[in-house]
Protein backbone atom coordinates (compact mmCIF):
# COMPACT_ATOMS: atom_id res chain seq x y z
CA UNK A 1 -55.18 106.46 -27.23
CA UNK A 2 -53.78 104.42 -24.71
CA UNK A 3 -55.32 101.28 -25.86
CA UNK A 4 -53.17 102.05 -29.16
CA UNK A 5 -50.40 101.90 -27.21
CA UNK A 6 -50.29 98.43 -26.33
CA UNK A 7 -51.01 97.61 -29.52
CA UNK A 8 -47.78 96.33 -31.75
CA UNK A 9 -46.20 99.15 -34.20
CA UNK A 10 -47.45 97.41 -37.23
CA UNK A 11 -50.92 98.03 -36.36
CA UNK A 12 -50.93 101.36 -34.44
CA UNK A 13 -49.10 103.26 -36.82
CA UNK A 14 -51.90 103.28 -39.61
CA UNK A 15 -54.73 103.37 -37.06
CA UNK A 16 -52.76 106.45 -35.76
CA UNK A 17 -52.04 107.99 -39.22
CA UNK A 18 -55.49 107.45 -40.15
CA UNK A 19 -57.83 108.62 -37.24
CA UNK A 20 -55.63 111.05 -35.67
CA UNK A 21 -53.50 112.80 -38.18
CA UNK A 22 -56.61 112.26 -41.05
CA UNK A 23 -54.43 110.39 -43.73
CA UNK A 24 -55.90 108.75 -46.52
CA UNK A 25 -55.22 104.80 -47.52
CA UNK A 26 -53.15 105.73 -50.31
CA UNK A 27 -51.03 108.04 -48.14
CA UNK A 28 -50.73 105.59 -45.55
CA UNK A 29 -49.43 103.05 -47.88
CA UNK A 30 -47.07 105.35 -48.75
CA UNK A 31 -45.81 106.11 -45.50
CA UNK A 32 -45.48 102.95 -44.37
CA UNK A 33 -44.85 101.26 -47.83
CA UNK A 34 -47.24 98.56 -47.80
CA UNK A 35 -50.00 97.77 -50.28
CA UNK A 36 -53.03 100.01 -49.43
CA UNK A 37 -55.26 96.68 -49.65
CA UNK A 38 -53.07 95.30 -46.72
């Protein structure tokens, strides 16, 4: 987790939705309201 940290928001956030809280593409899209092919 600490690598994720230096990492810039745009990419943590879905790697951090998606590993650690277990949220699908399509939910992730919709969190962060981007395509889900993005």
């Amino acid at each position: 987790k600490q690598c994720l940290d230096e990492l810039e928001t745009k990419y943590r956030e879905p790697l951090i939705l998606y590993y650690f809280e277990h949220k699908s593409y399509r939910e992730i899209s919709d969190i962060l309201r981007i395509p889900a092919k993005t």
